[in-house]
C-alpha atoms as a PDB file:
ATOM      1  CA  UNK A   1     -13.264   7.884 -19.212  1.00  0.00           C
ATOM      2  CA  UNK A   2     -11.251   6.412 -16.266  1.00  0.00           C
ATOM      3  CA  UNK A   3      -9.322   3.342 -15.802  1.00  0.00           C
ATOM      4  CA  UNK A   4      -9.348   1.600 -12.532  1.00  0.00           C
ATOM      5  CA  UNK A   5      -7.945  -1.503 -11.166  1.00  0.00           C
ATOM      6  CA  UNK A   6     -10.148  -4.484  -9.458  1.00  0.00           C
ATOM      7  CA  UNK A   7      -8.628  -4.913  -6.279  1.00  0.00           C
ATOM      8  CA  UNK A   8     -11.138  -7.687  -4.895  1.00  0.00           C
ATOM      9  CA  UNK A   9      -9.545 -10.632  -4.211  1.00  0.00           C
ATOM     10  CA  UNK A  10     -12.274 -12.610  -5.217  1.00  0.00           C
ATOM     11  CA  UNK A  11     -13.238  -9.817  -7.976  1.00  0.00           C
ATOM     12  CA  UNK A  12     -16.464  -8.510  -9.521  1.00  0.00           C
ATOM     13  CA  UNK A  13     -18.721 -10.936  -8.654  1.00  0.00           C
ATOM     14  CA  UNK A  14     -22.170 -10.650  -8.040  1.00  0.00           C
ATOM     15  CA  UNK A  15     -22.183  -8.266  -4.707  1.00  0.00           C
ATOM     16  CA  UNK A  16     -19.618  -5.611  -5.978  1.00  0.00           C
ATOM     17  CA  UNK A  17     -20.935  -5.965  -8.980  1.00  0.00           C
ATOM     18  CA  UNK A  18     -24.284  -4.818  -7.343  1.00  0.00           C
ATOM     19  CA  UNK A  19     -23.116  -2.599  -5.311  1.00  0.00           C
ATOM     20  CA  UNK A  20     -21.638  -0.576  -8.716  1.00  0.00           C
ATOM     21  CA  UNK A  21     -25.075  -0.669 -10.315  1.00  0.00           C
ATOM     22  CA  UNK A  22     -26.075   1.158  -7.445  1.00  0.00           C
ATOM     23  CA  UNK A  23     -23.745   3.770  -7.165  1.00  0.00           C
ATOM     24  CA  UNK A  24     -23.765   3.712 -11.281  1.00  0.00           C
ATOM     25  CA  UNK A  25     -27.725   4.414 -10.773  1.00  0.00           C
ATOM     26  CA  UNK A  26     -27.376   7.772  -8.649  1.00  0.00           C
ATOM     27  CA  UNK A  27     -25.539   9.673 -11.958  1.00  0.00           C
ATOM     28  CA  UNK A  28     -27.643  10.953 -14.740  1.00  0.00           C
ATOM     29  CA  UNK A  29     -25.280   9.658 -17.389  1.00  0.00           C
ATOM     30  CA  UNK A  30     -25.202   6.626 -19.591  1.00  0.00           C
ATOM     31  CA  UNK A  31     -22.572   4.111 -18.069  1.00  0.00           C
ATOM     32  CA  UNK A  32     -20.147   1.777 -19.894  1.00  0.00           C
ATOM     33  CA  UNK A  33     -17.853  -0.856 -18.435  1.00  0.00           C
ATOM     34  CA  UNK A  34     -14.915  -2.794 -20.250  1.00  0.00           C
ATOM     35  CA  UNK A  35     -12.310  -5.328 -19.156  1.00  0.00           C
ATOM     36  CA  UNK A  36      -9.400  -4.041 -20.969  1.00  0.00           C
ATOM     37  CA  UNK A  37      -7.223  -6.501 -19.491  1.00  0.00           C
ATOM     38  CA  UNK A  38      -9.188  -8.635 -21.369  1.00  0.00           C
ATOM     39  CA  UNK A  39     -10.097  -7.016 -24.429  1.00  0.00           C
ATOM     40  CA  UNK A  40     -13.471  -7.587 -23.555  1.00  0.00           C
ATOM     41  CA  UNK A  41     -17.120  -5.819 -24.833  1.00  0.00           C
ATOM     42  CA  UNK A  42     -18.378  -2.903 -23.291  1.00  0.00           C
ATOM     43  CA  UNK A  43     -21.476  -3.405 -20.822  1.00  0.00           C
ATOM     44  CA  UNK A  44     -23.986  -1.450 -19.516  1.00  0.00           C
ATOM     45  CA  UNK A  45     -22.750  -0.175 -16.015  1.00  0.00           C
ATOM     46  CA  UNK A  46     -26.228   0.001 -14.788  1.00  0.00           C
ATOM     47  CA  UNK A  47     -26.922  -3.334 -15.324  1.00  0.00           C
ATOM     48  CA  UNK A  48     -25.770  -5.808 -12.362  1.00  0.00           C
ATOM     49  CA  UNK A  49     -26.137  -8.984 -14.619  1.00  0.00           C
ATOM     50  CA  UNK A  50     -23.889  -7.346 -17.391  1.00  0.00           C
ATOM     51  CA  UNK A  51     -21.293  -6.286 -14.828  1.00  0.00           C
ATOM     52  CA  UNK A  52     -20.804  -9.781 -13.581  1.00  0.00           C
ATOM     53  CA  UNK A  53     -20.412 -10.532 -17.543  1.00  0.00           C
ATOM     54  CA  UNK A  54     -16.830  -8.811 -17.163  1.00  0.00           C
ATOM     55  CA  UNK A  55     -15.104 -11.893 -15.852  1.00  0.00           C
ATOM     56  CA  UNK A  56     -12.936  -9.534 -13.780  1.00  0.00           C
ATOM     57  CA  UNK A  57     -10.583 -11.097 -11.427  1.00  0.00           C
ATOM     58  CA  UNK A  58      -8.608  -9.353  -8.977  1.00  0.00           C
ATOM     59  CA  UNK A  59      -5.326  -7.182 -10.922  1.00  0.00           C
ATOM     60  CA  UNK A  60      -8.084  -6.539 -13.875  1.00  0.00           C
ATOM     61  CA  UNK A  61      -8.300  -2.971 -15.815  1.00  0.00           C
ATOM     62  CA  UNK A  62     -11.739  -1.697 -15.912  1.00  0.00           C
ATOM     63  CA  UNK A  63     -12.492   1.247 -18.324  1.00  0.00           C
ATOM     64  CA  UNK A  64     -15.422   3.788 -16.826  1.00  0.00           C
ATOM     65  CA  UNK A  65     -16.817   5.551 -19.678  1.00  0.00           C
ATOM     66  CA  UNK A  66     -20.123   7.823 -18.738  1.00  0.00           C
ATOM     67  CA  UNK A  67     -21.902   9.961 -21.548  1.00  0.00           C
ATOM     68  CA  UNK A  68     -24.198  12.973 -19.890  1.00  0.00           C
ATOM     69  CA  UNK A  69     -24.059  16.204 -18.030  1.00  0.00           C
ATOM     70  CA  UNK A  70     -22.355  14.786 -14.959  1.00  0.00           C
ATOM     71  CA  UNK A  71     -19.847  12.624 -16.962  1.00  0.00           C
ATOM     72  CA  UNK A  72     -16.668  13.699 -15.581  1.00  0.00           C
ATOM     73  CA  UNK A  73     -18.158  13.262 -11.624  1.00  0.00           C
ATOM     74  CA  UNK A  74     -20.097   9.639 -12.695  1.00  0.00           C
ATOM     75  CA  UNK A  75     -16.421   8.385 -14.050  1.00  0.00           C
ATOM     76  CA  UNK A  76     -14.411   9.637 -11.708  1.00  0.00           C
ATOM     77  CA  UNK A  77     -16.286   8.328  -8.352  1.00  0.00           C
ATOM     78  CA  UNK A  78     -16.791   5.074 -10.218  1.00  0.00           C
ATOM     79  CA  UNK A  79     -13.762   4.425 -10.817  1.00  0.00           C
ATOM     80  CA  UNK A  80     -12.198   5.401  -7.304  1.00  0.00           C
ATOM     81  CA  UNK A  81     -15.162   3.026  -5.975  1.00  0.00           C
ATOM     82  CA  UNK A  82     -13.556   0.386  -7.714  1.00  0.00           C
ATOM     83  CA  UNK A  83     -10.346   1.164  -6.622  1.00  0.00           C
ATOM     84  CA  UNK A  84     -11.776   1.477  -3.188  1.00  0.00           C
ATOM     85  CA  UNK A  85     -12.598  -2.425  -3.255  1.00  0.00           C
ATOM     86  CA  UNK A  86     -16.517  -1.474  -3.768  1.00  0.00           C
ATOM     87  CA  UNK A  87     -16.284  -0.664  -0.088  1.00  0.00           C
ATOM     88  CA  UNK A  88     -16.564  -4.190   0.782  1.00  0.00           C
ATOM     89  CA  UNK A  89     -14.343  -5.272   4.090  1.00  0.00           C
ATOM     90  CA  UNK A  90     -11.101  -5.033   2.923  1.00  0.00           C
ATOM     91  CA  UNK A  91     -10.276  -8.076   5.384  1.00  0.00           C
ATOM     92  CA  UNK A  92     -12.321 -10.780   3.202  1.00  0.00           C
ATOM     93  CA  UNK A  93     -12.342  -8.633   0.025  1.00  0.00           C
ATOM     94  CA  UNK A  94      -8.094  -7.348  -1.206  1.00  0.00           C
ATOM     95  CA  UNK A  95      -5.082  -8.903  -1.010  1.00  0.00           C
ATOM     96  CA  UNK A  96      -3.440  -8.885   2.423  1.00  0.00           C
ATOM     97  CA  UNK A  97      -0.118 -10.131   3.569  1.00  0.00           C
ATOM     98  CA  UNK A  98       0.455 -12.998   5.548  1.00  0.00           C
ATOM     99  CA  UNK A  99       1.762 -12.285   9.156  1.00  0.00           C
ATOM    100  CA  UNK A 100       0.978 -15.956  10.159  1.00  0.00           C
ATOM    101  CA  UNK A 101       4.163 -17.471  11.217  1.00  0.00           C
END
């Protein structure tokens, strides 16, 4: 089990969410997703439409729990892809400071 921390601006919607499934989908082990930010249920982290179910904004706590013989891997990249932005641009996708001025 790992905890990461959305740093999307915009946040899980559909495309990171997507783009977790995918990575999710490459480990043998049974995936589980909860907004603990929001006390909310676990999902299936293989399942894009579930993901998007999270409601996570940007600042949210995510919980990666994976169940299997590569459990320890499966959480641990998972997480650090979250924390990673989903490897979207980090231009349009995190929080960047404003040098306009």
């Amino acid at each position: 089990m790992r905890d990461a921390t959305v740093v999307n601006r915009e946040g899980l919607h559909a495309r990171p969410a997507s783009r977790f499934v995918d990575r999710a989908s490459t480990f043998a082990s049974a995936i589980t997703v909860q907004n603990v930010s929001r006390d909310g249920e676990l999902v299936d982290g293989k399942s894009a439409m579930q993901m998007v179910l999270l409601e996570a904004t940007q600042g949210c706590v995510l919980r990666v729990t994976a169940r299997g013989g590569d459990a320890h891997e499966a959480a641990g990249s998972l997480a650090a892809f979250i924390e990673a932005g989903f490897e979207l641009d980090p231009h349009q996708n995190t929080q960047q400071p404003d040098h306009a001025g």
